[in-house]
C-alpha atoms as a PDB file:
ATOM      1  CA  UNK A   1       0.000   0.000   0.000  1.00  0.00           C
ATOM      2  CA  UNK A   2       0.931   3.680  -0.347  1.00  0.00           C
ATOM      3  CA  UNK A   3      -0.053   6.860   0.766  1.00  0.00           C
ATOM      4  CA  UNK A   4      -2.199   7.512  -2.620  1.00  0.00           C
ATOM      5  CA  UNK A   5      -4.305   4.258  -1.797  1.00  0.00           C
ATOM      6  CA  UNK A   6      -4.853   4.621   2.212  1.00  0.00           C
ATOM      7  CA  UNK A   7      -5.931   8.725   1.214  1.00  0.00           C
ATOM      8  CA  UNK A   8      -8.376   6.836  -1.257  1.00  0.00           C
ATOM      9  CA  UNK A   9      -9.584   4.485   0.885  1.00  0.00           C
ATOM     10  CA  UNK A  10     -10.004   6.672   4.199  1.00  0.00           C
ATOM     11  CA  UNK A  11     -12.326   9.084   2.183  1.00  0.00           C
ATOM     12  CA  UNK A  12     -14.247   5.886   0.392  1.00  0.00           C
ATOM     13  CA  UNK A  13     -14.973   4.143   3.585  1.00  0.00           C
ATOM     14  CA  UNK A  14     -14.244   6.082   6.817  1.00  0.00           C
ATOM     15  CA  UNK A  15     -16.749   8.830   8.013  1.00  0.00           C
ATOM     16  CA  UNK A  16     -16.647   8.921  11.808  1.00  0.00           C
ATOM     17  CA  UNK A  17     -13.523  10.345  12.749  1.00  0.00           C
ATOM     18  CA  UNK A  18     -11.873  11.236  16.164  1.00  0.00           C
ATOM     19  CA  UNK A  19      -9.791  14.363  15.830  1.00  0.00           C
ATOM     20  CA  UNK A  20      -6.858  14.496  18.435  1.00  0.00           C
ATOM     21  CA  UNK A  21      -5.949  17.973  19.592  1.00  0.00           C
ATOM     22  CA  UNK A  22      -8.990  19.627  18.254  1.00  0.00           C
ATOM     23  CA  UNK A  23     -10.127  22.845  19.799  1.00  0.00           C
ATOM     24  CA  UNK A  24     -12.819  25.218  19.734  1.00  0.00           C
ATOM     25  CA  UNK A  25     -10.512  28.377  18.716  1.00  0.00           C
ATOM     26  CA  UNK A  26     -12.368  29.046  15.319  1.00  0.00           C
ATOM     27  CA  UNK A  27      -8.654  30.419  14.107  1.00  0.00           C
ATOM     28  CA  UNK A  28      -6.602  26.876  14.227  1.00  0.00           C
ATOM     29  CA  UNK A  29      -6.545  24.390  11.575  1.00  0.00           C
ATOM     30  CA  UNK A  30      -7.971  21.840  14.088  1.00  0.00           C
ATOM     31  CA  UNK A  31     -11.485  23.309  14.089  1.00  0.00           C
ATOM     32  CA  UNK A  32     -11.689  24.368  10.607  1.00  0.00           C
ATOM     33  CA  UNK A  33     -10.921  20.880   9.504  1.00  0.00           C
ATOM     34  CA  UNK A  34     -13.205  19.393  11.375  1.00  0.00           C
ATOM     35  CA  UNK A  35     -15.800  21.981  10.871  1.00  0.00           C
ATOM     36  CA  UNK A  36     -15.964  20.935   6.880  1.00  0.00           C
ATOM     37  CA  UNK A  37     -15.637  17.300   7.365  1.00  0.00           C
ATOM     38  CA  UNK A  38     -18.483  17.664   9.561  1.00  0.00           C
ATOM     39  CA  UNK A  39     -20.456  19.647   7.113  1.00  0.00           C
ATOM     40  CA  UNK A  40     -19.492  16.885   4.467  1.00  0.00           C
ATOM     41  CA  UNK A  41     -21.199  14.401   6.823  1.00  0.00           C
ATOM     42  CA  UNK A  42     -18.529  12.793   8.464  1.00  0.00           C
ATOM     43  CA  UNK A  43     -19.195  12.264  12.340  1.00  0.00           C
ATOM     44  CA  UNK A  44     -16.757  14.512  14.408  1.00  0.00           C
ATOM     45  CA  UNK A  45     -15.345  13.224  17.575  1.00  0.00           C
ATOM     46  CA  UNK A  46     -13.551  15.677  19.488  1.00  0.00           C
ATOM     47  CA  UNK A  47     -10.663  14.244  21.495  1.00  0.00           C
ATOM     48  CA  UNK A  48      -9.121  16.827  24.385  1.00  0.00           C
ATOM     49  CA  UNK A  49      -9.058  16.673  28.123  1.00  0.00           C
ATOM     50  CA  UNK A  50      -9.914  20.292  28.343  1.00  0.00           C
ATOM     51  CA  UNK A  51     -12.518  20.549  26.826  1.00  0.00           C
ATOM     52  CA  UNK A  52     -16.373  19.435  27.403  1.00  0.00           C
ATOM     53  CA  UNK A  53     -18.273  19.984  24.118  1.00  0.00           C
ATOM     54  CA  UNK A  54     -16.600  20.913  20.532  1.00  0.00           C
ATOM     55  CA  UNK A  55     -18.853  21.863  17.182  1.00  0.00           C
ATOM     56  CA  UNK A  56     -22.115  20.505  18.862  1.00  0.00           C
ATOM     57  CA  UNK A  57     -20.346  16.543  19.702  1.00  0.00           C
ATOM     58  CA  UNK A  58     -19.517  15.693  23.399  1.00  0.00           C
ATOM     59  CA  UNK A  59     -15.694  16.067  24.001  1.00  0.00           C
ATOM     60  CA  UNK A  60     -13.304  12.697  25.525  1.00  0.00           C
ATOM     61  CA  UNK A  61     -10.297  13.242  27.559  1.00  0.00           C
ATOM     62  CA  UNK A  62      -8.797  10.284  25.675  1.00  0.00           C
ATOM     63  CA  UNK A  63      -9.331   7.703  22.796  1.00  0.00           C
ATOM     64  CA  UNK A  64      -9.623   5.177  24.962  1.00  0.00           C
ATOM     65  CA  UNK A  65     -12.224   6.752  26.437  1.00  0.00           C
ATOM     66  CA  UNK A  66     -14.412   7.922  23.278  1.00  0.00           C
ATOM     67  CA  UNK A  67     -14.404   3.937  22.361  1.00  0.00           C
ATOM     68  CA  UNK A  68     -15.986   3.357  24.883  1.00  0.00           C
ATOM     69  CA  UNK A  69     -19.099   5.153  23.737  1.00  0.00           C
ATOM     70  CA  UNK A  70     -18.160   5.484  20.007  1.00  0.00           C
ATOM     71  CA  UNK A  71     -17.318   3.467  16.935  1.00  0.00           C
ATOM     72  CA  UNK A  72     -14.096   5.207  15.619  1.00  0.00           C
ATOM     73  CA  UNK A  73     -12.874   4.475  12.110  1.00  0.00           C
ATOM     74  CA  UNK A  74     -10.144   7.112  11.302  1.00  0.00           C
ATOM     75  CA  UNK A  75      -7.944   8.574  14.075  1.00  0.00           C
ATOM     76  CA  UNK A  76      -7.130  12.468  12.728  1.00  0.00           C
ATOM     77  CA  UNK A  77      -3.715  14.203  14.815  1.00  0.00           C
ATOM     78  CA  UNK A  78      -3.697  17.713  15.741  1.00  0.00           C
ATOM     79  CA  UNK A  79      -0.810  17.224  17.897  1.00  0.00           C
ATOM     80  CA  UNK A  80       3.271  17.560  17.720  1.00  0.00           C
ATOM     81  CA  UNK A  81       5.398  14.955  15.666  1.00  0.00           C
ATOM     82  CA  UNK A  82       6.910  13.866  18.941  1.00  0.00           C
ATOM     83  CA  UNK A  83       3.444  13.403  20.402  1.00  0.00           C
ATOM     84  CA  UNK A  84       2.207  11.187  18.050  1.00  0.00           C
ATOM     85  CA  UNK A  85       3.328   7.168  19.111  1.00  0.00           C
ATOM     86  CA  UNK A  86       0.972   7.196  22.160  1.00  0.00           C
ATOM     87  CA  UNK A  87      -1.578   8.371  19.671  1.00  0.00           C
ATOM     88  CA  UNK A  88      -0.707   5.552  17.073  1.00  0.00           C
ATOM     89  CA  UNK A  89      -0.877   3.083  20.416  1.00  0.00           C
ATOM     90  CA  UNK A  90      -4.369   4.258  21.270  1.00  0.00           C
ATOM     91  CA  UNK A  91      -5.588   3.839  17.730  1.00  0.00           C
ATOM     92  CA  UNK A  92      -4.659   0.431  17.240  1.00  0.00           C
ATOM     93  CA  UNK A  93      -6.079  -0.794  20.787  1.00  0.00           C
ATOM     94  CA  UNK A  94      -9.372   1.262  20.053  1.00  0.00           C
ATOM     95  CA  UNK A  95      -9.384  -0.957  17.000  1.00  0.00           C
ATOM     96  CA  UNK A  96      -9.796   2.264  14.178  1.00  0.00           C
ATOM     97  CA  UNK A  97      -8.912   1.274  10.915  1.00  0.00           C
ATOM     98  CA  UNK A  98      -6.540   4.243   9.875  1.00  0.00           C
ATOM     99  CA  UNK A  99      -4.322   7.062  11.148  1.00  0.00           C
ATOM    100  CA  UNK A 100      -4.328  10.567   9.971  1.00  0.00           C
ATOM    101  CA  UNK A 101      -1.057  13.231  10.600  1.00  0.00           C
ATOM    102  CA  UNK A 102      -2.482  16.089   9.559  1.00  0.00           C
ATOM    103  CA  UNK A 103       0.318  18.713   7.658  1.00  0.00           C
ATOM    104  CA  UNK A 104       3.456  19.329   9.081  1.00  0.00           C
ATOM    105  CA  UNK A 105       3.202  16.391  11.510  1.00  0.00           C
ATOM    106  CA  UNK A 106       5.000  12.962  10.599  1.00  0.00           C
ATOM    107  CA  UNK A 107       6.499  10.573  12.689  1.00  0.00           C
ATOM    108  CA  UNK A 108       8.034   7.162  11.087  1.00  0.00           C
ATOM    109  CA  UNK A 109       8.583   5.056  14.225  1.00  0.00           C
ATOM    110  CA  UNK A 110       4.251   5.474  14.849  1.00  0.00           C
ATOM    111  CA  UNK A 111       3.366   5.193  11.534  1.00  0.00           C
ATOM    112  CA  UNK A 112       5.187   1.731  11.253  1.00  0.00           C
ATOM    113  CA  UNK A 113       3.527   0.358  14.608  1.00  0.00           C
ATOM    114  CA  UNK A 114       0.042   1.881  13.229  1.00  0.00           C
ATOM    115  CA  UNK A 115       0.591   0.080   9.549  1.00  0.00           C
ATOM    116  CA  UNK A 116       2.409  -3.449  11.316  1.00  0.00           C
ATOM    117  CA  UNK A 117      -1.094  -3.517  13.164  1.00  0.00           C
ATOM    118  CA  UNK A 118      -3.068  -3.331   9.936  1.00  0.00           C
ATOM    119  CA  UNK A 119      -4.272   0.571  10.617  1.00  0.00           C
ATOM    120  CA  UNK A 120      -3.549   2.684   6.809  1.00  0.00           C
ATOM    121  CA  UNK A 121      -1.412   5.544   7.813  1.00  0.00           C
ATOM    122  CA  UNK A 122      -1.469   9.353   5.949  1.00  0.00           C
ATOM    123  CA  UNK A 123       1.489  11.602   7.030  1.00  0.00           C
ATOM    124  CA  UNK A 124       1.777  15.330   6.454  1.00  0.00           C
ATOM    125  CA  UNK A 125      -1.270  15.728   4.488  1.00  0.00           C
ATOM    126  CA  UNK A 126      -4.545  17.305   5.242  1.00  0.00           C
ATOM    127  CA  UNK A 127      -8.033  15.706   5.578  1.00  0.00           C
ATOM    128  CA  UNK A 128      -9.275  18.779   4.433  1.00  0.00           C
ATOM    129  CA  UNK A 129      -7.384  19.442   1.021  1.00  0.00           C
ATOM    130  CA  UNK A 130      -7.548  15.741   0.239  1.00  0.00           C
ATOM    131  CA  UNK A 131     -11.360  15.684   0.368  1.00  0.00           C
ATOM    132  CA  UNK A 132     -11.810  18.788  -1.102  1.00  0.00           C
ATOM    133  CA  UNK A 133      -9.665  17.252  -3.688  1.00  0.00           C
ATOM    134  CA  UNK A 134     -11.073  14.285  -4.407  1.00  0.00           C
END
């Protein structure tokens, strides 16, 4: 598999997404991303411990803990490069099918432990653009 083929089969087959780092600051990338896949149809699942309530959908501290009341197919980081394995650990044991690193974020060492687990894995590319481009 490549990148090409796990971008076209994310936006074929994945529509509830839990976005990692989003926040309700109208300004970052974060919640403008998620604000169009949401208005694309795609079920928004805002992941940060500080906040309650993101774009209308109840906010998790954790993955972990949005499994336990959600379905998640696509994992989609809004966090640092460096922040990113725990991330890749949470989506495999949450059982999503893929792993998004939005622009600007990459990390090899997750992104091999995501793909070795069978997750498809998009670095340094942006939900966003793709669909729009699609």
């Amino acid at each position: 598999m490549n990148q090409t083929d796990d971008i076209r089969h994310i936006l074929q087959h994945c529509r509830t997404v839990a976005v990692v780092g989003l926040s309700t600051n109208p300004q970052r990338a974060s919640f403008d991303v998620s604000r169009y896949m949401q208005a694309q149809g795609w079920r928004i699942i805002p992941i940060n411990p500080n906040m309650t309530e993101v774009l209308g959908e109840k906010a998790y501290p954790t993955l972990t803990e949005a499994a336990r009341h959600e379905r998640i197919e696509l994992v989609n980081v809004f966090r640092n490069s460096v922040d990113v394995p725990p991330v890749a650990t949470d989506a495999i044991a949450i059982g999503a099918q893929a792993l998004w690193l939005q622009r600007g974020i990459e990390n090899e060492e997750a992104a091999a432990q995501a793909r070795g687990a069978g997750l498809r894995v998009v670095q340094n590319k942006c939900l966003m653009m793709e669909h729009a481009s699609h």
